[in-house]
PDB file of N, CA and C in Angstrom:
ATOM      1  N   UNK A   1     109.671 106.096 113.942  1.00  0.00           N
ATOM      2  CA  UNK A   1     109.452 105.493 112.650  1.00  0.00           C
ATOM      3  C   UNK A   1     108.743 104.152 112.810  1.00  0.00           C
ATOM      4  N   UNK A   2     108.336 104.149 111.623  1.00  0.00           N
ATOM      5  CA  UNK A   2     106.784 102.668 111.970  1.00  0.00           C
ATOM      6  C   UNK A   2     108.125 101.257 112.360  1.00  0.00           C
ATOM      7  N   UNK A   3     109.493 101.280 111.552  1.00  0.00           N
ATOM      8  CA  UNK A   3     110.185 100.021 111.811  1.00  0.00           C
ATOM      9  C   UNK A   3     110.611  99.896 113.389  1.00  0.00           C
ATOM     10  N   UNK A   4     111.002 101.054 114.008  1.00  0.00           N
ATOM     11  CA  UNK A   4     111.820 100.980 115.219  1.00  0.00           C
ATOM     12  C   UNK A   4     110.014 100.993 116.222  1.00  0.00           C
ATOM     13  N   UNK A   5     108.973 101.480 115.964  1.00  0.00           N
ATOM     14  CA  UNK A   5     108.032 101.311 116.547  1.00  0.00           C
ATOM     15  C   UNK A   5     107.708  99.609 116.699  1.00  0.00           C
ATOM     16  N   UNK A   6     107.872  98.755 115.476  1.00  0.00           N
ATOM     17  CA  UNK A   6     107.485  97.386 115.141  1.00  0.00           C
ATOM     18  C   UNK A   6     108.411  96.600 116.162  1.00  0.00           C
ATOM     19  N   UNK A   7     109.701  96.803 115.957  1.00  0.00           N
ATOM     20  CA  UNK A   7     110.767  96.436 117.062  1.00  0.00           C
ATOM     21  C   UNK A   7     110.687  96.843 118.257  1.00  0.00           C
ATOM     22  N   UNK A   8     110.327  97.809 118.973  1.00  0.00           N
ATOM     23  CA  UNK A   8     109.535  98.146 120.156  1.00  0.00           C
ATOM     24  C   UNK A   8     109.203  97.697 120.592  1.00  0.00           C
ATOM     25  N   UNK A   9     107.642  96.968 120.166  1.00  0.00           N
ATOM     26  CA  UNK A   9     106.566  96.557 120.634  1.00  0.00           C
ATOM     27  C   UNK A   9     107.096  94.807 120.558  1.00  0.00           C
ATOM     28  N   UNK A  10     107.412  94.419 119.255  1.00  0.00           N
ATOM     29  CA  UNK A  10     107.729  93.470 120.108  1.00  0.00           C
ATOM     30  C   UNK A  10     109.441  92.692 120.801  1.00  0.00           C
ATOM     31  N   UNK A  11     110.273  93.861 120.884  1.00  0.00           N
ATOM     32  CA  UNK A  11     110.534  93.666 122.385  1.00  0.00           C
ATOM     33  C   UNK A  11     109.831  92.959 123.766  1.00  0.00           C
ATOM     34  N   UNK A  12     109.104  94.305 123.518  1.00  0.00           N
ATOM     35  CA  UNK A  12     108.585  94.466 124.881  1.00  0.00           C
ATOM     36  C   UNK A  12     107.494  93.131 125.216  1.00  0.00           C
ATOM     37  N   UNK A  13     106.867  92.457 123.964  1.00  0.00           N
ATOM     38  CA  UNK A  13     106.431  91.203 123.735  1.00  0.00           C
ATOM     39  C   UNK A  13     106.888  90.250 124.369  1.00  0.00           C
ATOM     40  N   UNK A  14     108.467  90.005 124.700  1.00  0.00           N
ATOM     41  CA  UNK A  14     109.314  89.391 124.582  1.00  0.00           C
ATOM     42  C   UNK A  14     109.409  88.046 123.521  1.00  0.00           C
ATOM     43  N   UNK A  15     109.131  88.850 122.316  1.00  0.00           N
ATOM     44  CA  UNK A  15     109.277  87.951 121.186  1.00  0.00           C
ATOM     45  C   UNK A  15     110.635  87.943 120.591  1.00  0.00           C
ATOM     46  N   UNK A  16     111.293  87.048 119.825  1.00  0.00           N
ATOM     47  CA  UNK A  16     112.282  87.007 119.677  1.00  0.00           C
ATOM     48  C   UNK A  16     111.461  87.472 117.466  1.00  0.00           C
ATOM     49  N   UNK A  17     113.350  88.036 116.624  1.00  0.00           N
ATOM     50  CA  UNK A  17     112.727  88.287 115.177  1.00  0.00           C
ATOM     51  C   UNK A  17     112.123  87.208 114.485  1.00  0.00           C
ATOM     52  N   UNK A  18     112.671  86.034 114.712  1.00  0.00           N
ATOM     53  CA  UNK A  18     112.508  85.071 114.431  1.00  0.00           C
ATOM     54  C   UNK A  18     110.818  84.296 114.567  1.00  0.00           C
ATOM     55  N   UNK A  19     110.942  84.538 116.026  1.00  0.00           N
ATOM     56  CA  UNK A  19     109.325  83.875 116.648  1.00  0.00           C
ATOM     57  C   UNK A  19     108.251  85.016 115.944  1.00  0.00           C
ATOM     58  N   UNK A  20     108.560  86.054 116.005  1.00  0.00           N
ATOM     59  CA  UNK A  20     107.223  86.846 115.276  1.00  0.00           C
ATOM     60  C   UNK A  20     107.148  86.618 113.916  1.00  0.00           C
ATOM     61  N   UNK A  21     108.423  86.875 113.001  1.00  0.00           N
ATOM     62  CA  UNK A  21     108.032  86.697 111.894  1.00  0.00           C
ATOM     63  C   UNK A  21     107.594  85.123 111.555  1.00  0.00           C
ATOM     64  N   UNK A  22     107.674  84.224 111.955  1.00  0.00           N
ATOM     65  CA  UNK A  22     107.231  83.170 111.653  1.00  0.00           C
ATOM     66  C   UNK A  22     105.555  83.115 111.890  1.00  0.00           C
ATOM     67  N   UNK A  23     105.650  83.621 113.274  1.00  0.00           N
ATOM     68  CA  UNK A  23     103.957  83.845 113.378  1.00  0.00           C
ATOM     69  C   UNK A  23     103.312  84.607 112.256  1.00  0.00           C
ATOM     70  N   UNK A  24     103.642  85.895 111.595  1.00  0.00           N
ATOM     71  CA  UNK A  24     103.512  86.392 110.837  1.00  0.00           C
ATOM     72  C   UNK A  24     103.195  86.053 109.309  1.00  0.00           C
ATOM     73  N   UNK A  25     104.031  85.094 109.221  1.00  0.00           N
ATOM     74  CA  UNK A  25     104.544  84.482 107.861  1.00  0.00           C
ATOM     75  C   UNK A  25     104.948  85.451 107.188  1.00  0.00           C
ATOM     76  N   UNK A  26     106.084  85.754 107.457  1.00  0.00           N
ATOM     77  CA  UNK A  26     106.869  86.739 106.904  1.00  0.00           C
ATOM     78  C   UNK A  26     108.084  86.211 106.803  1.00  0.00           C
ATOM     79  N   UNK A  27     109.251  86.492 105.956  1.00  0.00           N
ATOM     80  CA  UNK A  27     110.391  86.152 106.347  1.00  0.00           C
ATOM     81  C   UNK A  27     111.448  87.065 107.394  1.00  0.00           C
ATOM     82  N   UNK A  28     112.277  86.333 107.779  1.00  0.00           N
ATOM     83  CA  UNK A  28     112.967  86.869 109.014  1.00  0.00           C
ATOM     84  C   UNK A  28     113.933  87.796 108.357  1.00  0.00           C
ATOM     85  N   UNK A  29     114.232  88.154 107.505  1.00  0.00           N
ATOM     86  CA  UNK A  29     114.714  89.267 106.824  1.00  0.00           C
ATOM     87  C   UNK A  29     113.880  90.409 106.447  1.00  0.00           C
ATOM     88  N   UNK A  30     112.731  90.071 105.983  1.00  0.00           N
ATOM     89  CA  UNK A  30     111.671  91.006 105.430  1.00  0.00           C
ATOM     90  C   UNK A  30     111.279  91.818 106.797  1.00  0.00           C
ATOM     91  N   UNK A  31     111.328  91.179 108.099  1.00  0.00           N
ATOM     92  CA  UNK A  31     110.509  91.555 108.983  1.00  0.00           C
ATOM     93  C   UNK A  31     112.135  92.233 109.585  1.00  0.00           C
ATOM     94  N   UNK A  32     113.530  91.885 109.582  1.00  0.00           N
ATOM     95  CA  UNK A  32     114.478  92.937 109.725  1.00  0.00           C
ATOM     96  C   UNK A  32     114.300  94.006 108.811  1.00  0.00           C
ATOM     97  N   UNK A  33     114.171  93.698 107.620  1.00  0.00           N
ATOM     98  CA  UNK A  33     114.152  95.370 106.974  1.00  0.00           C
ATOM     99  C   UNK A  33     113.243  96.290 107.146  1.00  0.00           C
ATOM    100  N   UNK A  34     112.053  95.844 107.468  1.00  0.00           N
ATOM    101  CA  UNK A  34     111.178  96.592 108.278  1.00  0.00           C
ATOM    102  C   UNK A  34     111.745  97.109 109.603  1.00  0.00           C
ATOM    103  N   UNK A  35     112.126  96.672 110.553  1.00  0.00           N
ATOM    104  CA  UNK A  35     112.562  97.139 111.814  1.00  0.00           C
ATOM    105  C   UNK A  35     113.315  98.347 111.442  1.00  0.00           C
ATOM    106  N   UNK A  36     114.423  97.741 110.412  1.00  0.00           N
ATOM    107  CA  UNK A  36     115.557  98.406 110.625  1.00  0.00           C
ATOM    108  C   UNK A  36     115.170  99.818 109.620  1.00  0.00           C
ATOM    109  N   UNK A  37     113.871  99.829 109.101  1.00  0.00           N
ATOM    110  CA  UNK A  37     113.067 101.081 108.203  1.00  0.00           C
ATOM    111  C   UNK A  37     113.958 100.931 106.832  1.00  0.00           C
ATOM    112  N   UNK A  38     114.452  99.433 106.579  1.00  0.00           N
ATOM    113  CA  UNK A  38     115.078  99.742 105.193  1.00  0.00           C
ATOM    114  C   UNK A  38     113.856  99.779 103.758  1.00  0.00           C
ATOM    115  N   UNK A  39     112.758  99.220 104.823  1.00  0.00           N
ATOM    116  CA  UNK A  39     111.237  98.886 104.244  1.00  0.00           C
ATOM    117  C   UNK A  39     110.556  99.843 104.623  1.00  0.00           C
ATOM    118  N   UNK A  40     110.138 100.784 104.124  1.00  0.00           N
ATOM    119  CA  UNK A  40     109.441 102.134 104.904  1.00  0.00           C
ATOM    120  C   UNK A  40     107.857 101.630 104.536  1.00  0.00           C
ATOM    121  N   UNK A  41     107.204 101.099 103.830  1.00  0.00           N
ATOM    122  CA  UNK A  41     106.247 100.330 103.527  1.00  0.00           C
ATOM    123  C   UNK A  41     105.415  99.337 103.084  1.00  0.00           C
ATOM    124  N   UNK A  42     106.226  98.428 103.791  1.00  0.00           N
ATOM    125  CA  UNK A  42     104.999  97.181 104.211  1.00  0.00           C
ATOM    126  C   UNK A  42     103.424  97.230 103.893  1.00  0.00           C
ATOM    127  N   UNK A  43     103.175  96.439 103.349  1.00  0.00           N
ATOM    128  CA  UNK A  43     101.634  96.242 102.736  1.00  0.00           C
ATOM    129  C   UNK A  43     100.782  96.463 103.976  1.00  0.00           C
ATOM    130  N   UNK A  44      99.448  96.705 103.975  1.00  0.00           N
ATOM    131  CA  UNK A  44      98.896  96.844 105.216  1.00  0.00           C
ATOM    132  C   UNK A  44      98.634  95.065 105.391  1.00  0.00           C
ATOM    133  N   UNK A  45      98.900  94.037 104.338  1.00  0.00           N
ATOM    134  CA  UNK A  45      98.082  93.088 104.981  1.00  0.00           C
ATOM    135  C   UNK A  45      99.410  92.728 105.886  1.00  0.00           C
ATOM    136  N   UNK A  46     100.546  92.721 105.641  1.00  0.00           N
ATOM    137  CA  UNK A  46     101.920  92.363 106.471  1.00  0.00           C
ATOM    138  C   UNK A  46     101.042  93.054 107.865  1.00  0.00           C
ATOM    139  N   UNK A  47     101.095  94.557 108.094  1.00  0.00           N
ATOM    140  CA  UNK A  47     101.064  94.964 109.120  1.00  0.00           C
ATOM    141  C   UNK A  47      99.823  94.807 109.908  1.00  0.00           C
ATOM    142  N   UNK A  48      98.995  94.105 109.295  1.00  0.00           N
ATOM    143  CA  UNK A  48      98.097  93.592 110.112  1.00  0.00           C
ATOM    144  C   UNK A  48      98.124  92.132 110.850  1.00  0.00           C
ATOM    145  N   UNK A  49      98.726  91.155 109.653  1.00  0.00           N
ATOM    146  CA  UNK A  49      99.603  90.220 110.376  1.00  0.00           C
ATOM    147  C   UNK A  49     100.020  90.177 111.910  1.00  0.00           C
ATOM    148  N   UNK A  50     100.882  91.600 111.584  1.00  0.00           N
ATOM    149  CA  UNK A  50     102.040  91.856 113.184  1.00  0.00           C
ATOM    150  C   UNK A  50     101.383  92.134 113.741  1.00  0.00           C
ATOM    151  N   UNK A  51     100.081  93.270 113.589  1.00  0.00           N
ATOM    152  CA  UNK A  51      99.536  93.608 114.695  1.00  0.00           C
ATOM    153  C   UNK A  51      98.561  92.249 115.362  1.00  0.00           C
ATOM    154  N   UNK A  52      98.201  91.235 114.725  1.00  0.00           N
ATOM    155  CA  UNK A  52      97.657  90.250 115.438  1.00  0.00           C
ATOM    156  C   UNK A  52      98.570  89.295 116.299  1.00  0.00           C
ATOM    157  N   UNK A  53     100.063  89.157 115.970  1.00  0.00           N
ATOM    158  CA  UNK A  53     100.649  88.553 116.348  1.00  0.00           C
ATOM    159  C   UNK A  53     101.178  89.543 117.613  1.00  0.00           C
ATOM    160  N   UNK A  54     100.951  90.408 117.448  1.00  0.00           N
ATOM    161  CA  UNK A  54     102.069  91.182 118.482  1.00  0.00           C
ATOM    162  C   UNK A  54     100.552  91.741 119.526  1.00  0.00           C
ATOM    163  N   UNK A  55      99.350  91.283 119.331  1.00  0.00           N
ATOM    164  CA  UNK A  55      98.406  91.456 119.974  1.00  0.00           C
ATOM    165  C   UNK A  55      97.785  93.192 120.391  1.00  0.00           C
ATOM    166  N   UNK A  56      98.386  93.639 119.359  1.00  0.00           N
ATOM    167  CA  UNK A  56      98.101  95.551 119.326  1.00  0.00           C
ATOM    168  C   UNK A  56      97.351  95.601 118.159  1.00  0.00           C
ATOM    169  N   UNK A  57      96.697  97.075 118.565  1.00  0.00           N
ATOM    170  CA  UNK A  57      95.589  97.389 117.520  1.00  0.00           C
ATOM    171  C   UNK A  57      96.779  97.927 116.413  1.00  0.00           C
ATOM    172  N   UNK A  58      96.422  97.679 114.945  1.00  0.00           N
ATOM    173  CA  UNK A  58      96.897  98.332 113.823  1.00  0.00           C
ATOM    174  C   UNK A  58      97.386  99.805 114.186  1.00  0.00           C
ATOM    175  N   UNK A  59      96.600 100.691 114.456  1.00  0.00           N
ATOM    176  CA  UNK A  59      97.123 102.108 114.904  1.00  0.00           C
ATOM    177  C   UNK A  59      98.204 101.814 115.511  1.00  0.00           C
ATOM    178  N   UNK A  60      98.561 101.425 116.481  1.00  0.00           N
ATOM    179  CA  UNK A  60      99.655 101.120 117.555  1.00  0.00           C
ATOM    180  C   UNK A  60     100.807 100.912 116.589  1.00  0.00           C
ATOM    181  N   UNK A  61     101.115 100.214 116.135  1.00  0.00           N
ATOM    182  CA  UNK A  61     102.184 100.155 114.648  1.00  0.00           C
ATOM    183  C   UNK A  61     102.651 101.319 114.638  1.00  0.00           C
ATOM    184  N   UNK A  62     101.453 101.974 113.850  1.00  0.00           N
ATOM    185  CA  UNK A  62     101.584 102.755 112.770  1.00  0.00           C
ATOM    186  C   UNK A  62     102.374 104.636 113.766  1.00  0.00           C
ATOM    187  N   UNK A  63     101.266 104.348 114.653  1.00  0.00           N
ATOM    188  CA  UNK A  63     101.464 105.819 115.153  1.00  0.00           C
ATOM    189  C   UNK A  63     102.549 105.616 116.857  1.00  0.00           C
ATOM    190  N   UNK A  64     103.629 106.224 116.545  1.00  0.00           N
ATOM    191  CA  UNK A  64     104.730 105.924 117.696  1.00  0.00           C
ATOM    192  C   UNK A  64     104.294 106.481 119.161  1.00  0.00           C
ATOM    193  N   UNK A  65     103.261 107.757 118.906  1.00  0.00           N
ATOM    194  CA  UNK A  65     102.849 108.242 119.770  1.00  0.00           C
ATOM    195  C   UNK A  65     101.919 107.149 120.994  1.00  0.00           C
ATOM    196  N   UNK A  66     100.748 106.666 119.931  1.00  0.00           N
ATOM    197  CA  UNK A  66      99.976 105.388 120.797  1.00  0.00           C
ATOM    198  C   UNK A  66     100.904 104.369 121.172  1.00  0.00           C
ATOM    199  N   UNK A  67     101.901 104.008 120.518  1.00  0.00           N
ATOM    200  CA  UNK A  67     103.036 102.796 121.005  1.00  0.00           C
ATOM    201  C   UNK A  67     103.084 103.126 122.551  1.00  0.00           C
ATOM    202  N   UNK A  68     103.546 104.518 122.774  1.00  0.00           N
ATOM    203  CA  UNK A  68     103.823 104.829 124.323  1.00  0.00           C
ATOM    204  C   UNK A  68     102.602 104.884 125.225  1.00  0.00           C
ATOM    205  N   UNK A  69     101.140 105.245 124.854  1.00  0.00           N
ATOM    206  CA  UNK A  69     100.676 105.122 125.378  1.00  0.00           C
ATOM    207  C   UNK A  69      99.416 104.659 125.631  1.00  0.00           C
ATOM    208  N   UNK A  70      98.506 103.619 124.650  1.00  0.00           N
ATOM    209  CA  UNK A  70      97.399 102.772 124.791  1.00  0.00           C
ATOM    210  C   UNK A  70      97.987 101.565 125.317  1.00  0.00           C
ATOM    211  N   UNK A  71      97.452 101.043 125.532  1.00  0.00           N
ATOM    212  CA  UNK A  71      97.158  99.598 126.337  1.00  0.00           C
ATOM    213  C   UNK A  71      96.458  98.894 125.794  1.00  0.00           C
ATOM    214  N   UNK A  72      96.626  97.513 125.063  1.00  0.00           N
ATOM    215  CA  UNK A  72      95.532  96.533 124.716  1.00  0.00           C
ATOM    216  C   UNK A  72      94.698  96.147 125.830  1.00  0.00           C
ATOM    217  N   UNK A  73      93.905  95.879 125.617  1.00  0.00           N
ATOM    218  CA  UNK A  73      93.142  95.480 127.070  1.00  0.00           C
ATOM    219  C   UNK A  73      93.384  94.264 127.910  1.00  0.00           C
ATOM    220  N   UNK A  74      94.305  93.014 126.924  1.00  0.00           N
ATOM    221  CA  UNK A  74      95.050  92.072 127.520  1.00  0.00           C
ATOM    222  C   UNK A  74      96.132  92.751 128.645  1.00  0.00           C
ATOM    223  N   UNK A  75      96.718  93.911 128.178  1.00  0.00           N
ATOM    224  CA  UNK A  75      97.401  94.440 129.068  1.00  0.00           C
ATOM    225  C   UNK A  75      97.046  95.056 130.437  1.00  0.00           C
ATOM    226  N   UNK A  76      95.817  95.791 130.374  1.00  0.00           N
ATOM    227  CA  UNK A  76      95.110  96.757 131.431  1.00  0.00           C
ATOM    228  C   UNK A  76      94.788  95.253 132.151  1.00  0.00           C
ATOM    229  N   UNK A  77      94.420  94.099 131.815  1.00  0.00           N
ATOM    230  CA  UNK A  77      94.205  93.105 132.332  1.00  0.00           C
ATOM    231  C   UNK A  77      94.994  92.756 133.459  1.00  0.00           C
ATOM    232  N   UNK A  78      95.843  92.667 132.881  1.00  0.00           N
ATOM    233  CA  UNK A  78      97.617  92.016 133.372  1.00  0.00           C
ATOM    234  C   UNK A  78      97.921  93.134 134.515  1.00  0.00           C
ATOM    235  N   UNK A  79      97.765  94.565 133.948  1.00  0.00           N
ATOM    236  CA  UNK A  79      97.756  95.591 135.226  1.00  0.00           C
ATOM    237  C   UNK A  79      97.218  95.382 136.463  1.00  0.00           C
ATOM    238  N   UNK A  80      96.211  95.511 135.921  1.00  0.00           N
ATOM    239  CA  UNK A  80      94.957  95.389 137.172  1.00  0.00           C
ATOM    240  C   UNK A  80      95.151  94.126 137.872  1.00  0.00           C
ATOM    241  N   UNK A  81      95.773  92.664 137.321  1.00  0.00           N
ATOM    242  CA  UNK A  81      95.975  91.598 138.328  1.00  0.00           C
ATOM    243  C   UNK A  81      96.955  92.103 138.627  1.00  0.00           C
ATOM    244  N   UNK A  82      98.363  92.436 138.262  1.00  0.00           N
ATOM    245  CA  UNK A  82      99.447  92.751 139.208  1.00  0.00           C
ATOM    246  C   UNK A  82      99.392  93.672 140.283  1.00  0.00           C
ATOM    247  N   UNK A  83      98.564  94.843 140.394  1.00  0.00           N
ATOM    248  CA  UNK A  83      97.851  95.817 141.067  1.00  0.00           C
ATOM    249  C   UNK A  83      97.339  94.840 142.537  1.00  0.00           C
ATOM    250  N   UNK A  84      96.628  93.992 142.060  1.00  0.00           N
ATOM    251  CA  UNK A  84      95.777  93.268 142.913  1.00  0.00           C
ATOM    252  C   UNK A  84      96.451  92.671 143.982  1.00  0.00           C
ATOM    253  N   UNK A  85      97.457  91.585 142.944  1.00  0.00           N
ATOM    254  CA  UNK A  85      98.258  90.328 143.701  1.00  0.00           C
ATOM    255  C   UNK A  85      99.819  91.104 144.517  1.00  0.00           C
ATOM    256  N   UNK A  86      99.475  92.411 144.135  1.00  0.00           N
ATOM    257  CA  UNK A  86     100.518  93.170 144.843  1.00  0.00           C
ATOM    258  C   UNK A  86     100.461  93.860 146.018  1.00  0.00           C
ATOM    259  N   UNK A  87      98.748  93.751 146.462  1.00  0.00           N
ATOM    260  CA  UNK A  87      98.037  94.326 147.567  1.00  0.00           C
ATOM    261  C   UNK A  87      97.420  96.267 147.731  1.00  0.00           C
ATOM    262  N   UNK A  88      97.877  96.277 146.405  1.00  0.00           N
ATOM    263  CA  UNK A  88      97.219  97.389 146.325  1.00  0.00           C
ATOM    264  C   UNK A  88      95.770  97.454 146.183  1.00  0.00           C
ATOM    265  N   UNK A  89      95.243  98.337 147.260  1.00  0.00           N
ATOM    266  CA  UNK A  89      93.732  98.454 147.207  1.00  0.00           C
ATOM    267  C   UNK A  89      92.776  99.503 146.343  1.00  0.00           C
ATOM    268  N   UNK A  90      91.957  99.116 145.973  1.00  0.00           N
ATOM    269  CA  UNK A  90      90.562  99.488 144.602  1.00  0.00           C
ATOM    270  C   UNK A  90      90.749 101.386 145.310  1.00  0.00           C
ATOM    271  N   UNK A  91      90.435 101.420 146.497  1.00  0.00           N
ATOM    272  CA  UNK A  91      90.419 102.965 147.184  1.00  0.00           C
ATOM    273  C   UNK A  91      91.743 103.847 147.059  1.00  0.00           C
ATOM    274  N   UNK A  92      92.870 102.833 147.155  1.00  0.00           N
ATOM    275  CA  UNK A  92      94.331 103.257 146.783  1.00  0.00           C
ATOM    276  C   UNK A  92      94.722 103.857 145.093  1.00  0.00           C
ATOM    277  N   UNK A  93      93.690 103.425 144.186  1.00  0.00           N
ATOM    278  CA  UNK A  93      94.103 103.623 142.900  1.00  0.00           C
ATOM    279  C   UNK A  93      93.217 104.557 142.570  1.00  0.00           C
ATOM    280  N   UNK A  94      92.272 104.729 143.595  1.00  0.00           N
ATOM    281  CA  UNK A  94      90.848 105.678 143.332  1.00  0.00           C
ATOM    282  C   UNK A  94      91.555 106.923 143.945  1.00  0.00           C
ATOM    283  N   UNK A  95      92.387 106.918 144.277  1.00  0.00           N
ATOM    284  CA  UNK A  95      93.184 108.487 144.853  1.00  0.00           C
ATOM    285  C   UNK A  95      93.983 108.687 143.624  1.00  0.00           C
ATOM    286  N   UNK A  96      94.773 107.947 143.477  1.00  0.00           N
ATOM    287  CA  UNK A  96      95.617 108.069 142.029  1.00  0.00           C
ATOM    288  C   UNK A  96      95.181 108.495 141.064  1.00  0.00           C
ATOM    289  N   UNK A  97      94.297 108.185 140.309  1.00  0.00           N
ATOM    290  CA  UNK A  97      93.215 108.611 139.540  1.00  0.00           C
ATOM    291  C   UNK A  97      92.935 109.959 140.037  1.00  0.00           C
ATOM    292  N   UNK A  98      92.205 110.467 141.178  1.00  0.00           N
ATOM    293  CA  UNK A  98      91.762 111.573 141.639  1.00  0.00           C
ATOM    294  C   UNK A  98      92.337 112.464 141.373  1.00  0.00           C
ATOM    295  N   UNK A  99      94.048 112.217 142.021  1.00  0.00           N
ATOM    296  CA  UNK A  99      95.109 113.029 142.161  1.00  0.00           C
ATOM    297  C   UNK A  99      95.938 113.414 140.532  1.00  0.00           C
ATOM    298  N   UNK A 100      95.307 112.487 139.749  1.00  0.00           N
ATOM    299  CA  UNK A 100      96.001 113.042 138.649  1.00  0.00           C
ATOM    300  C   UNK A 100      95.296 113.492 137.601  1.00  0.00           C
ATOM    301  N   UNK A 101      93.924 113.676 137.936  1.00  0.00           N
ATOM    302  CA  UNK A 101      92.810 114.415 137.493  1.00  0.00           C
ATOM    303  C   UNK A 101      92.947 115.677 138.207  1.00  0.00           C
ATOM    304  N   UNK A 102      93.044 115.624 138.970  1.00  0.00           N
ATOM    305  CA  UNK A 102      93.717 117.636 139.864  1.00  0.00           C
ATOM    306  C   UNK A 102      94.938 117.932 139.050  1.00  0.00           C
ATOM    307  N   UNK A 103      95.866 117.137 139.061  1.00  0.00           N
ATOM    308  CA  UNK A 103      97.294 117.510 138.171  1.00  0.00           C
ATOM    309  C   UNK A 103      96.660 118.452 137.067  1.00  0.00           C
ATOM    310  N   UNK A 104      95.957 117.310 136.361  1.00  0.00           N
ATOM    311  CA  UNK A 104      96.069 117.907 135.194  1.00  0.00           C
ATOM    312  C   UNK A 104      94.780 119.263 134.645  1.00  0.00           C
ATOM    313  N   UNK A 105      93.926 119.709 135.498  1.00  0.00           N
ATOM    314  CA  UNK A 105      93.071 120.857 135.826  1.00  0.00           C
ATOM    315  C   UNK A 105      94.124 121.742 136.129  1.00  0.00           C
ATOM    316  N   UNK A 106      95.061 121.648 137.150  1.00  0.00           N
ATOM    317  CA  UNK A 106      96.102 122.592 137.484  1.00  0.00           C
ATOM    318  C   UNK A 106      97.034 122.961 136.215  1.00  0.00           C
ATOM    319  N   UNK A 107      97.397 122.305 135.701  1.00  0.00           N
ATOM    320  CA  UNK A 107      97.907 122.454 134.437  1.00  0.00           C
ATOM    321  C   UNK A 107      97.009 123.082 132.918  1.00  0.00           C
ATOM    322  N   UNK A 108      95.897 122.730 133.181  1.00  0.00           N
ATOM    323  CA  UNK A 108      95.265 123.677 132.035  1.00  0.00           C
ATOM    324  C   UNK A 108      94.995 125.404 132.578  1.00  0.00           C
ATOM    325  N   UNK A 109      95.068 125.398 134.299  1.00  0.00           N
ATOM    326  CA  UNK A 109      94.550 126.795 134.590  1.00  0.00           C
ATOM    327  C   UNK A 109      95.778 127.571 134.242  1.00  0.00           C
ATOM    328  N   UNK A 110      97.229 127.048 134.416  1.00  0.00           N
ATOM    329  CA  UNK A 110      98.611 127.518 133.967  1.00  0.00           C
ATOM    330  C   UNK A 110      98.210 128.393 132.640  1.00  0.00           C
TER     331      UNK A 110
END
């Protein structure tokens, strides 16, 4: 649901209800009844708000499916340095990639 998706994301933000909805300009209730889906629809300009504050594209909100799996590109950012400063090498992730491009050929011949 778009509220427990909104609470999700920013969790994982590590924003507190308080710190977003203020960024937001929302009130800290308005932005609980949303979480908690007592608000099933929020104006799009609210949810565009969050999505700037919470640094995700609008879709991401909306659709629970992309929550799990796009990446803002601030994030792929953040990947790719932790990747780096972790000593994993450019040829090491180029197998990974490889290997899960075979996965998934094997899985469509199924």
């Amino acid at each position: 649901m778009l509220g427990t998706n909104i609470k999700n994301i920013r969790e994982k933000k590590g924003l507190t209800l308080s710190e977003c909805a203020q960024r937001a300009k929302v009130s800290k209730s308005y932005l609980s009844n949303i979480e908690r889906n007592k608000n099933r629809n929020p104006s799009i300009s609210i949810l565009e708000r969050l999505a700037n504050v919470l640094d995700v594209d609008l879709r991401r909100l909306i659709d629970t499916d992309l929550e799990n799996s796009v990446l803002s590109d601030r994030e792929w950012m953040e990947f790719v340095h932790e990747l780096k400063e972790s000593g994993v090498k450019k040829d090491q992730v180029q197998q990974v990639i490889e290997f899960t491009r075979w996965q998934k050929e094997q899985k469509q011949k199924e």
